[in-house]
PDB file of N, CA and C in Angstrom:
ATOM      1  N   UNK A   1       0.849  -1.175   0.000  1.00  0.00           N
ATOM      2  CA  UNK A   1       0.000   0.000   0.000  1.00  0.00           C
ATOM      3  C   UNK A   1       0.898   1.244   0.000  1.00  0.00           C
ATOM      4  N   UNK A   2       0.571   2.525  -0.751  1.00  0.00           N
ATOM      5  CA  UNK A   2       1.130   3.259  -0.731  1.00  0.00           C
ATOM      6  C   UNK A   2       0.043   4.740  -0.708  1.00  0.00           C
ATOM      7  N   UNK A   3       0.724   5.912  -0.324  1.00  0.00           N
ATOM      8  CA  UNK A   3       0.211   6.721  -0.146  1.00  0.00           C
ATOM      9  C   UNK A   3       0.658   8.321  -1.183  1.00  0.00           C
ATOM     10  N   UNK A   4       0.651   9.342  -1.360  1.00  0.00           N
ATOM     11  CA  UNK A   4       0.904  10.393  -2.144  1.00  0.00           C
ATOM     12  C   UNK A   4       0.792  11.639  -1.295  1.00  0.00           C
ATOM     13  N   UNK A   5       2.035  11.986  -1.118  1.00  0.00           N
ATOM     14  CA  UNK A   5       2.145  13.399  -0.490  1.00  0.00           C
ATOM     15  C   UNK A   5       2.780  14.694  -1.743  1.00  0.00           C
ATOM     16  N   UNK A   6       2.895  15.506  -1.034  1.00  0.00           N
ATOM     17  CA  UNK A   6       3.590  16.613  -1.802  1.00  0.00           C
ATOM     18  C   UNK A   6       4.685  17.253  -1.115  1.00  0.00           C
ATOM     19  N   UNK A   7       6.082  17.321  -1.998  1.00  0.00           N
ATOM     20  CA  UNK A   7       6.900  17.878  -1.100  1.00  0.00           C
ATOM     21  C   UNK A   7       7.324  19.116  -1.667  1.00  0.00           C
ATOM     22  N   UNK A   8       7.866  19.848  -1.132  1.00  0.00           N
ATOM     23  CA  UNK A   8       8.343  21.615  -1.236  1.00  0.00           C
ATOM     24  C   UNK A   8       9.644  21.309  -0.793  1.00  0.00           C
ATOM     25  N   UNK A   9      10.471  21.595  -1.970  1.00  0.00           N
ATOM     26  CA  UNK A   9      11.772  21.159  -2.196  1.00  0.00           C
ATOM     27  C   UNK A   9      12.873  22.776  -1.592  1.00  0.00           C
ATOM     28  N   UNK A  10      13.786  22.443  -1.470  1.00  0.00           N
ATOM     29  CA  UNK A  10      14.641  23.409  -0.527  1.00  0.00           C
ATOM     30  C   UNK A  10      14.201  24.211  -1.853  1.00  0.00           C
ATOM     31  N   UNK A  11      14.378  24.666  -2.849  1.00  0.00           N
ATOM     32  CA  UNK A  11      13.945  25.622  -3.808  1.00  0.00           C
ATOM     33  C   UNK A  11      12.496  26.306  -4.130  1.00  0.00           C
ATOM     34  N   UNK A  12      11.639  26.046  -3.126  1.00  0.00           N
ATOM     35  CA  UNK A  12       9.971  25.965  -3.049  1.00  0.00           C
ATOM     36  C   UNK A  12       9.467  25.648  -4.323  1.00  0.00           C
ATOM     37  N   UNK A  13       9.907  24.916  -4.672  1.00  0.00           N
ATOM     38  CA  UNK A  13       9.243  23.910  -5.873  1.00  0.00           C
ATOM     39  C   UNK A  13       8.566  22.578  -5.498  1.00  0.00           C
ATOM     40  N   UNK A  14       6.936  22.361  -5.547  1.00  0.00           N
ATOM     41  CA  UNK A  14       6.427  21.772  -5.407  1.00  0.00           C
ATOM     42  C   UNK A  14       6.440  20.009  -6.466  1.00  0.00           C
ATOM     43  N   UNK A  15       6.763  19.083  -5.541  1.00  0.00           N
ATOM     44  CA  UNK A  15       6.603  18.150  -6.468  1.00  0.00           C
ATOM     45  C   UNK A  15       5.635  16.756  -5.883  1.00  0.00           C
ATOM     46  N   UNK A  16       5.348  16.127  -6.228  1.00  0.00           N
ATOM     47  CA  UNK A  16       4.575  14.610  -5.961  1.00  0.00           C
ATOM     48  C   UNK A  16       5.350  13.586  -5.558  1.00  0.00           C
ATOM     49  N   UNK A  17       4.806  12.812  -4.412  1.00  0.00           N
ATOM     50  CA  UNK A  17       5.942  11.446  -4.189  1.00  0.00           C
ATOM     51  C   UNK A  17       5.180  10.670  -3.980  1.00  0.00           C
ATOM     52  N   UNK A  18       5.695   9.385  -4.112  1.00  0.00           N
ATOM     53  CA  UNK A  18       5.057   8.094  -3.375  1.00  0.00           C
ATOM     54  C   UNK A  18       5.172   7.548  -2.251  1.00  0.00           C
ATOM     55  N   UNK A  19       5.054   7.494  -1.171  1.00  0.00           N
ATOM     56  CA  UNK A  19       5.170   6.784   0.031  1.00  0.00           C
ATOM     57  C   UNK A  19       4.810   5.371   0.809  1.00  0.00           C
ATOM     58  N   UNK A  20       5.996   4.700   0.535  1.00  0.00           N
ATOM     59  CA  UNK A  20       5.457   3.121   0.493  1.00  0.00           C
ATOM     60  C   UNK A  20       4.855   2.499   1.949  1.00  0.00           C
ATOM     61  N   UNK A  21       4.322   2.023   2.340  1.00  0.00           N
ATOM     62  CA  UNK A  21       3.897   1.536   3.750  1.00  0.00           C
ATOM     63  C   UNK A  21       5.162   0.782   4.558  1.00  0.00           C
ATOM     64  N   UNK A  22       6.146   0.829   3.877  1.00  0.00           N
ATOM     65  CA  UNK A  22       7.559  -0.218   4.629  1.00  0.00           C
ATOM     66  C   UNK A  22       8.356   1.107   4.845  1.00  0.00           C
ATOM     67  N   UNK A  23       8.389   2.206   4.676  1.00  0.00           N
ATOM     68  CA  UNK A  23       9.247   3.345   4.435  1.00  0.00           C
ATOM     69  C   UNK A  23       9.027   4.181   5.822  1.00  0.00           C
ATOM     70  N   UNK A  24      10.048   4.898   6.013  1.00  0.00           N
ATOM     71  CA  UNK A  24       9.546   6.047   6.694  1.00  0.00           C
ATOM     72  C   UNK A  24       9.727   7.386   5.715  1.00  0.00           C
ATOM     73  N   UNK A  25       9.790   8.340   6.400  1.00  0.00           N
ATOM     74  CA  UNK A  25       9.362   9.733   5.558  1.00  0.00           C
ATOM     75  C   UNK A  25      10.723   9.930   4.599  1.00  0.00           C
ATOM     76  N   UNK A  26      11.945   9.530   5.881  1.00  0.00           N
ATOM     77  CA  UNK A  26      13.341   9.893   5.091  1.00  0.00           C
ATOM     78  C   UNK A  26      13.375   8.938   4.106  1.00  0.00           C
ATOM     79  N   UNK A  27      12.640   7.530   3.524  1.00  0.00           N
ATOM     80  CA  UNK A  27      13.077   6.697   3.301  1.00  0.00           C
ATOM     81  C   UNK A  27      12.733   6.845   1.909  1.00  0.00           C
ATOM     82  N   UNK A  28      11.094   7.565   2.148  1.00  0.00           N
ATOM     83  CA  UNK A  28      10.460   8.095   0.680  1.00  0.00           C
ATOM     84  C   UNK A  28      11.031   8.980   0.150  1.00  0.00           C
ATOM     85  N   UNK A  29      11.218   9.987   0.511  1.00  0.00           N
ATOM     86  CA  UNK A  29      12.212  11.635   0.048  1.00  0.00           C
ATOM     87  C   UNK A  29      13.330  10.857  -1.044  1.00  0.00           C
ATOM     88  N   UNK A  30      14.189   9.854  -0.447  1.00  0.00           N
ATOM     89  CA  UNK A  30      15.269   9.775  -0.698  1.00  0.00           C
ATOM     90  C   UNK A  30      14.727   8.612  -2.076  1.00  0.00           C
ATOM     91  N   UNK A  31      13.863   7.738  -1.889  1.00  0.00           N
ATOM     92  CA  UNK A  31      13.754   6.751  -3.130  1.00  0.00           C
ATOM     93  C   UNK A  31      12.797   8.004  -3.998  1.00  0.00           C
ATOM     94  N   UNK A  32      12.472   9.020  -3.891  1.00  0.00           N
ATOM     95  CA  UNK A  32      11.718   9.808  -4.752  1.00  0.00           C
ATOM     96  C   UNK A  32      12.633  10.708  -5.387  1.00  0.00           C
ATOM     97  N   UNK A  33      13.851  10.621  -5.106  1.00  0.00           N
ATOM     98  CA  UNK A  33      15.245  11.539  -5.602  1.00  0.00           C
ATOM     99  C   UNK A  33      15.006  13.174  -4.945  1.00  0.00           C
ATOM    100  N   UNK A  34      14.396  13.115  -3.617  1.00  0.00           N
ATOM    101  CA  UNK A  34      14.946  14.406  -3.039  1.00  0.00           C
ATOM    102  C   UNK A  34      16.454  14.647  -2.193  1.00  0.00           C
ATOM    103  N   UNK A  35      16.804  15.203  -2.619  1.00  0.00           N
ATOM    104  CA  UNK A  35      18.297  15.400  -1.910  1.00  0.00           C
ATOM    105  C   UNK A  35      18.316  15.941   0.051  1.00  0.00           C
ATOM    106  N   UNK A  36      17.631  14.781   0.462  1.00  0.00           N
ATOM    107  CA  UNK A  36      17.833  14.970   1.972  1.00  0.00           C
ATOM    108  C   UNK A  36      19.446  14.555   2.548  1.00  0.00           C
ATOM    109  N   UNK A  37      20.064  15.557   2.877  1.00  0.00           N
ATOM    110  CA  UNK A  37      21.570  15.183   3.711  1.00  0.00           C
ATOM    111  C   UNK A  37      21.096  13.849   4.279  1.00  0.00           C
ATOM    112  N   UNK A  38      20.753  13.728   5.662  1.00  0.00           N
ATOM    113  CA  UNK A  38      20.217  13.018   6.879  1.00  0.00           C
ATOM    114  C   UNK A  38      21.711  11.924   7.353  1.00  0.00           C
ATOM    115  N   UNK A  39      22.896  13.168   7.543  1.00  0.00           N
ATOM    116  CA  UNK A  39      24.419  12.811   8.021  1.00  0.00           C
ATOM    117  C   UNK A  39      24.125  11.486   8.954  1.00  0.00           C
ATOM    118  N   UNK A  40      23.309  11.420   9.553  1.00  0.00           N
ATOM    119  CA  UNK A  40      23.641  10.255  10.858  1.00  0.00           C
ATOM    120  C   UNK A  40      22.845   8.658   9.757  1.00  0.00           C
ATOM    121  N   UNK A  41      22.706   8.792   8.658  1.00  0.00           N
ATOM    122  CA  UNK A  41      21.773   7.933   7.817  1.00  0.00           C
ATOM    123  C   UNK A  41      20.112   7.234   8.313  1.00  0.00           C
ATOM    124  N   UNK A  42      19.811   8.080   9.519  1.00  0.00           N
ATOM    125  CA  UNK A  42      18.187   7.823   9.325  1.00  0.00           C
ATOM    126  C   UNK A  42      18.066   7.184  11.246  1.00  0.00           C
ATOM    127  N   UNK A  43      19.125   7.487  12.069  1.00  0.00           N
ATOM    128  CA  UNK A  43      19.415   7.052  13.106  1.00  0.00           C
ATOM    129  C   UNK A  43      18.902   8.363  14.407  1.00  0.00           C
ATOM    130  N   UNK A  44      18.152   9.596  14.108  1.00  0.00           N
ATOM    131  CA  UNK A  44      17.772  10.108  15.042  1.00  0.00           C
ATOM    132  C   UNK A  44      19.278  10.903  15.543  1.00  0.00           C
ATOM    133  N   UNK A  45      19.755  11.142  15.202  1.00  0.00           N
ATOM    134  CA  UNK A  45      21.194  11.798  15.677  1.00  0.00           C
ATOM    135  C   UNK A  45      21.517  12.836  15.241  1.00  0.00           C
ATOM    136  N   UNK A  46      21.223  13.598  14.197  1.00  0.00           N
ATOM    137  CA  UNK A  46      22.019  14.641  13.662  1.00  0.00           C
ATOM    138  C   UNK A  46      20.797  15.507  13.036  1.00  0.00           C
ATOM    139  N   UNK A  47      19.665  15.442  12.763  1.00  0.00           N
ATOM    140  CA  UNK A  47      18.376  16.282  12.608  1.00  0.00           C
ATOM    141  C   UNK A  47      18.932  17.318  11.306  1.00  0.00           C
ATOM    142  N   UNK A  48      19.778  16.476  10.378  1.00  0.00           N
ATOM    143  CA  UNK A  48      19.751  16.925   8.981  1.00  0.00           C
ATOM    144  C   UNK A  48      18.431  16.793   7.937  1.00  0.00           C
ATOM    145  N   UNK A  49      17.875  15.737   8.657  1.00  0.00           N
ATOM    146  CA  UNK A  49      16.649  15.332   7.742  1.00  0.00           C
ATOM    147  C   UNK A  49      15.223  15.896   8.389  1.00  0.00           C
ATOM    148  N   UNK A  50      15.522  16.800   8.907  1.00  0.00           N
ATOM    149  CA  UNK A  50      14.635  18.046   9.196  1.00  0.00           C
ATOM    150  C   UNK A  50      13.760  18.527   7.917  1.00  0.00           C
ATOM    151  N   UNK A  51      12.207  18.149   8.441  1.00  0.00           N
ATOM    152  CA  UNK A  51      11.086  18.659   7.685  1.00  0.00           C
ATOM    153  C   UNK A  51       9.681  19.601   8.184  1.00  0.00           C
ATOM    154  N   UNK A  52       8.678  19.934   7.797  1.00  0.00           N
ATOM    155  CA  UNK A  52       7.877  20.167   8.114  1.00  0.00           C
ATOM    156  C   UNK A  52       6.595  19.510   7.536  1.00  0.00           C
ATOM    157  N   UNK A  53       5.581  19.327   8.532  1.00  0.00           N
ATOM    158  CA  UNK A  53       4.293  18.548   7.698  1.00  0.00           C
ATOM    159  C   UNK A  53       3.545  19.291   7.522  1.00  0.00           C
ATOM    160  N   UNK A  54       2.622  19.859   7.317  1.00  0.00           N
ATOM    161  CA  UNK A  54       1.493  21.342   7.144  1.00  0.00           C
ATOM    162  C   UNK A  54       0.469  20.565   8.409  1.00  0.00           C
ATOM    163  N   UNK A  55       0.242  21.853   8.565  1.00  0.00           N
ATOM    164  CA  UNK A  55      -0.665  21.620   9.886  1.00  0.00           C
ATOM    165  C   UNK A  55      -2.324  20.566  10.108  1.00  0.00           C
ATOM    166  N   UNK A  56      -2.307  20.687   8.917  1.00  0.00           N
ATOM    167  CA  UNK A  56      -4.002  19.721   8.441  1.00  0.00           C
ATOM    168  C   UNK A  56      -3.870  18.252   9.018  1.00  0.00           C
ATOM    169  N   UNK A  57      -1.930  17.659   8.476  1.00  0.00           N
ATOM    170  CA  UNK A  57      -1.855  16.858   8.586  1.00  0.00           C
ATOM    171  C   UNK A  57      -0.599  16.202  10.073  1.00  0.00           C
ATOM    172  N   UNK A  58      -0.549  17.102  10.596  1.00  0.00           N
ATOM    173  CA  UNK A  58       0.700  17.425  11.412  1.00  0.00           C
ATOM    174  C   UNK A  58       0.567  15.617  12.642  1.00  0.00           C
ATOM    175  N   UNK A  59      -0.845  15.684  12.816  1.00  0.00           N
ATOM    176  CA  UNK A  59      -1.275  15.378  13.934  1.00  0.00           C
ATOM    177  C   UNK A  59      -1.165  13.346  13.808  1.00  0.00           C
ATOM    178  N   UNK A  60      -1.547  13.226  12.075  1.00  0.00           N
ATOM    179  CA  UNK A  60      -1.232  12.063  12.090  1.00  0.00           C
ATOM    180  C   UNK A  60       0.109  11.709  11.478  1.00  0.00           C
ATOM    181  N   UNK A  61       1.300  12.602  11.706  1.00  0.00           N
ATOM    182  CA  UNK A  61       2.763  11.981  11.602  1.00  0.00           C
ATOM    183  C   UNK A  61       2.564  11.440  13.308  1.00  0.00           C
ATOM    184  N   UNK A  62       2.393  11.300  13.869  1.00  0.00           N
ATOM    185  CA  UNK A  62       2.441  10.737  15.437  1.00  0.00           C
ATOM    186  C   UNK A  62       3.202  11.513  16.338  1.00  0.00           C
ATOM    187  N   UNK A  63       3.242  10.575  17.436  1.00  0.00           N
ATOM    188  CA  UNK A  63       4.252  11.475  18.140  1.00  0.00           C
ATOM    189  C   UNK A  63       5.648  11.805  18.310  1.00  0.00           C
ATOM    190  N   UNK A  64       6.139  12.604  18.582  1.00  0.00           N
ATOM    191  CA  UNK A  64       7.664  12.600  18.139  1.00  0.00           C
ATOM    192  C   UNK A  64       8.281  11.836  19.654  1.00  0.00           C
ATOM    193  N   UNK A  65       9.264  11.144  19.847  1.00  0.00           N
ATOM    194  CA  UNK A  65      10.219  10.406  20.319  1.00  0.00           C
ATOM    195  C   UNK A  65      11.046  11.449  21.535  1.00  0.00           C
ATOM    196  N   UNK A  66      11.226  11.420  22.208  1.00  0.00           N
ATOM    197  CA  UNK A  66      12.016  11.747  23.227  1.00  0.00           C
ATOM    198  C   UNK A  66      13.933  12.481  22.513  1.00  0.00           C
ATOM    199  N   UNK A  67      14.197  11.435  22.049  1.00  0.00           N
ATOM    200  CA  UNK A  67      15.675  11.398  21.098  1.00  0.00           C
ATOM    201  C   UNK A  67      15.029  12.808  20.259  1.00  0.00           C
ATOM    202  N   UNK A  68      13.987  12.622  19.137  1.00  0.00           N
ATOM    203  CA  UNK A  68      13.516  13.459  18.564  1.00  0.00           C
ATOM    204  C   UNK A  68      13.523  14.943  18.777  1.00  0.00           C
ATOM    205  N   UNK A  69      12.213  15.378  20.056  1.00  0.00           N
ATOM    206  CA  UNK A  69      12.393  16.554  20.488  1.00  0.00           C
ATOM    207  C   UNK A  69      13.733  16.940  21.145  1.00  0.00           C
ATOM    208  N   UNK A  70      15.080  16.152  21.729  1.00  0.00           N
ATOM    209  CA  UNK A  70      15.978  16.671  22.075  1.00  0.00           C
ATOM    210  C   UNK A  70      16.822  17.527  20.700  1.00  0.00           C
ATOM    211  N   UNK A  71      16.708  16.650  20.062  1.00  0.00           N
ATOM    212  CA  UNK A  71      17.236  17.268  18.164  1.00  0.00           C
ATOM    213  C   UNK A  71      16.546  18.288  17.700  1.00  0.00           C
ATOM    214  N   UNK A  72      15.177  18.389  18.206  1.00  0.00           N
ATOM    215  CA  UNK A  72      14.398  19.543  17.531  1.00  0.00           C
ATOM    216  C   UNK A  72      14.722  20.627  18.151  1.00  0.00           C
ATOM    217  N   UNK A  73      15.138  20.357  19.477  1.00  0.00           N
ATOM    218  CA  UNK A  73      15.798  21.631  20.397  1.00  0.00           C
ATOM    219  C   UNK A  73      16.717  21.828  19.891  1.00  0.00           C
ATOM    220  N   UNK A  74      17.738  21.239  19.669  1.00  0.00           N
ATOM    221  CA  UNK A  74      19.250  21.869  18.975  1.00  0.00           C
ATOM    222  C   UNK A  74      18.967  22.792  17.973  1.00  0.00           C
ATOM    223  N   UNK A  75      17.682  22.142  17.017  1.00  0.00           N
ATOM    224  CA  UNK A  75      17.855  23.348  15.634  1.00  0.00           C
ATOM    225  C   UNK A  75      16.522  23.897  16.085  1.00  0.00           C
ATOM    226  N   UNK A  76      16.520  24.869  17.003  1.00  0.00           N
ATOM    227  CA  UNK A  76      15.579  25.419  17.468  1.00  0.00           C
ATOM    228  C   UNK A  76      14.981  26.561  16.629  1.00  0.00           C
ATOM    229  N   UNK A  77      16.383  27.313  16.310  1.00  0.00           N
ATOM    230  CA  UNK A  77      16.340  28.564  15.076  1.00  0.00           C
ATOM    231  C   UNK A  77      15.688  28.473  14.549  1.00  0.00           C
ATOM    232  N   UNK A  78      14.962  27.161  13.643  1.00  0.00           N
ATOM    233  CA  UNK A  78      14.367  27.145  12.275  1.00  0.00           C
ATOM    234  C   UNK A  78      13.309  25.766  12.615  1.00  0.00           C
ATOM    235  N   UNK A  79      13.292  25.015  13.693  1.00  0.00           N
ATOM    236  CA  UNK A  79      12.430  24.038  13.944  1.00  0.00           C
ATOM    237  C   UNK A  79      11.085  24.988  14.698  1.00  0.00           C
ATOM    238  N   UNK A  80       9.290  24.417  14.366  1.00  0.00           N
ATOM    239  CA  UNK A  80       8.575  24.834  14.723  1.00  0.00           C
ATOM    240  C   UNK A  80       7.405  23.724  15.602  1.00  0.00           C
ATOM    241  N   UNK A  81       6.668  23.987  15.599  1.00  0.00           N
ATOM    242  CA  UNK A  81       5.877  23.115  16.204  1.00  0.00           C
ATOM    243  C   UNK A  81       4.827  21.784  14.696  1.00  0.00           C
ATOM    244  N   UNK A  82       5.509  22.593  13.675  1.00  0.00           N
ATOM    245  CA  UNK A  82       5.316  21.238  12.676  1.00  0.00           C
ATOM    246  C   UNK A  82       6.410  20.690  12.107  1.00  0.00           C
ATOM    247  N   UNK A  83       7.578  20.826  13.074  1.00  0.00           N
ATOM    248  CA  UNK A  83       8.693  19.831  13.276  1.00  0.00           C
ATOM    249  C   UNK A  83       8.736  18.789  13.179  1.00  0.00           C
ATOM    250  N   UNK A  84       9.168  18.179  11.594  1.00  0.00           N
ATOM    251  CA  UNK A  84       9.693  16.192  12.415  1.00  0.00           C
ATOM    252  C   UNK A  84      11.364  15.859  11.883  1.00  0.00           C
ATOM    253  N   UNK A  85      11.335  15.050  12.544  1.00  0.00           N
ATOM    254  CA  UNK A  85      12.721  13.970  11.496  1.00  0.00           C
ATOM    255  C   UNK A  85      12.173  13.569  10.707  1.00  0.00           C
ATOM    256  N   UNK A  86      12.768  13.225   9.492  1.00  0.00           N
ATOM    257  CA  UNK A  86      12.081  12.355   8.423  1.00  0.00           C
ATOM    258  C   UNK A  86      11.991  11.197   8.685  1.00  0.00           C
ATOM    259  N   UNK A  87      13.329  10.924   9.223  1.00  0.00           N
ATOM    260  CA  UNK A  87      13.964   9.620   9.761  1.00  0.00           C
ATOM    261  C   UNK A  87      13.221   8.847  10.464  1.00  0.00           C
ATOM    262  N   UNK A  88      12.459   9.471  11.128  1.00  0.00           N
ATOM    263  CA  UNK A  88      11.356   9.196  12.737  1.00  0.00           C
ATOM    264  C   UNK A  88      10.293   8.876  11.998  1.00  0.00           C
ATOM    265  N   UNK A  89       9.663   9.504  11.296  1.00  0.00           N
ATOM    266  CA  UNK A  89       8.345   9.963  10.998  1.00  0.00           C
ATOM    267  C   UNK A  89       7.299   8.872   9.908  1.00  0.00           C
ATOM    268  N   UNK A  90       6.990   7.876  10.936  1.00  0.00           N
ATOM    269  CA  UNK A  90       6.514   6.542  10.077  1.00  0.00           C
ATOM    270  C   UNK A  90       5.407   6.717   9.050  1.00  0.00           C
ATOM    271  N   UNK A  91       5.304   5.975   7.911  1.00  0.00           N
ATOM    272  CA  UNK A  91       4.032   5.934   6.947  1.00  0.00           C
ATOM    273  C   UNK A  91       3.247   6.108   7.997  1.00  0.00           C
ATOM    274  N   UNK A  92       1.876   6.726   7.312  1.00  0.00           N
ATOM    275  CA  UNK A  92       0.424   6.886   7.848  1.00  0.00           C
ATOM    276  C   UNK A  92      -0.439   6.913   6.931  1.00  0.00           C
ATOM    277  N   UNK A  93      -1.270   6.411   6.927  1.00  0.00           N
ATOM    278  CA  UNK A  93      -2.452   6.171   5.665  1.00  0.00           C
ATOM    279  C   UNK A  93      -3.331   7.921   5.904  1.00  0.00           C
ATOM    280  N   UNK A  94      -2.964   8.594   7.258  1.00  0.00           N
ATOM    281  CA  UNK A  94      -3.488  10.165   7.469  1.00  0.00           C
ATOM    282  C   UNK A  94      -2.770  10.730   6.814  1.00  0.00           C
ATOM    283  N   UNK A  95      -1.592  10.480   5.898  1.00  0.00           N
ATOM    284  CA  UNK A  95      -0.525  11.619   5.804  1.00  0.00           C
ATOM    285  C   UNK A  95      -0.638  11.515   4.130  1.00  0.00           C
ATOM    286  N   UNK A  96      -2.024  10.827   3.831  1.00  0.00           N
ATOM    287  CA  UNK A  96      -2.236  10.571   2.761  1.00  0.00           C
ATOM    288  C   UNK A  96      -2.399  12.497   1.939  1.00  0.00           C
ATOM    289  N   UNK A  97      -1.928  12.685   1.292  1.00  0.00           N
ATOM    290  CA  UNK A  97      -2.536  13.953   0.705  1.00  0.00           C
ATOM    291  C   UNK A  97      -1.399  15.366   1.016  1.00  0.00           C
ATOM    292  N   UNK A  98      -0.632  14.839   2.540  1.00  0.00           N
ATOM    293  CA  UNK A  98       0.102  16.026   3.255  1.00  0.00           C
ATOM    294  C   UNK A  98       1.260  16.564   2.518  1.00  0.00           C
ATOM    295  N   UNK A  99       1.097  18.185   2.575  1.00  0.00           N
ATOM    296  CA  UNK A  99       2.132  18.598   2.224  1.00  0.00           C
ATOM    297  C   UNK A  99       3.484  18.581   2.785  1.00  0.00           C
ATOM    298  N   UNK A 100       5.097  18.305   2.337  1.00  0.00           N
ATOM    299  CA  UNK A 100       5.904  17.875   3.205  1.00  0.00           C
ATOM    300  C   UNK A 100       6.740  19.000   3.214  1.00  0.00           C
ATOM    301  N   UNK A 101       7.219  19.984   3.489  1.00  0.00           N
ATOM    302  CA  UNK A 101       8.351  21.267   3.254  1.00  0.00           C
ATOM    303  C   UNK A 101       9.774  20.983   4.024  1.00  0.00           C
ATOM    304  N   UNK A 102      10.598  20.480   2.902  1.00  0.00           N
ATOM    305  CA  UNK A 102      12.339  20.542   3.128  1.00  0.00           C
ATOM    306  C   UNK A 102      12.650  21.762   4.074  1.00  0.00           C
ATOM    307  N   UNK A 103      13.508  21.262   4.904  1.00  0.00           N
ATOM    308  CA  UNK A 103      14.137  22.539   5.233  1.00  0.00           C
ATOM    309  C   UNK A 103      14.986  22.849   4.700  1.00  0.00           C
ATOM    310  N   UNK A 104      15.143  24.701   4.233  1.00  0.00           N
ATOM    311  CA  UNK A 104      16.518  25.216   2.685  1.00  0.00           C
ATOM    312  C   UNK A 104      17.727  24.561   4.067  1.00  0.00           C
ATOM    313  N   UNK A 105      18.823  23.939   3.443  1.00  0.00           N
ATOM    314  CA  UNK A 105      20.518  24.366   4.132  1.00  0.00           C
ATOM    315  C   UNK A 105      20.583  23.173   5.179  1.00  0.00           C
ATOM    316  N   UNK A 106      19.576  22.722   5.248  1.00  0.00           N
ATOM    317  CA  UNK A 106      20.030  20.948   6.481  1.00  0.00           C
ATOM    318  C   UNK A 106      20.500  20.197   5.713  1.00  0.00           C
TER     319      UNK A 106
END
């Protein structure tokens, strides 16, 4: 099963992805050819793979992880309250439709 989001690429260029049900968020970005850094490779450590979900859909990325919000504190500057890891941020059959926004420079 798969799902279809939209992502807003560090250039605010809107494009379409697929999101497979075995994937997480970083897992789709990256088989959809978005250029996510994510330095620690998808391990919760380094919050390169810093995104945003739009607020409609914010609620069914779940909850964020303990490890998580400590990382979201580090990049506090530019992290908001529709903060995730990609890395973290498991398929959801809710996140069907959600817009995803890169952060420019992670």
């Amino acid at each position: 099963m798969s799902i279809n989001i939209n992502v807003v690429n560090e250039s605010g260029e809107t494009r379409g992805a697929t999101w497979e049900e075995d994937q997480t968020l970083l897992d789709a970005l990256l088989a959809n050819q978005f250029p996510v850094l994510a330095t620690c490779g998808g391990n919760a450590s380094c919050a390169t793979c810093h995104a945003y979900i739009d607020p409609e859909h914010f609620e069914a990325s779940g909850e964020r992880t303990e490890a998580e919000e400590d990382l979201l504190d580090m990049v506090d500057d530019v992290a908001n309250e529709y903060s995730r890891l990609s890395c973290q941020t498991e398929y959801a059959e809710g996140l069907d439709g959600a817009t995803v926004t890169l952060k420019p420079g992670m």
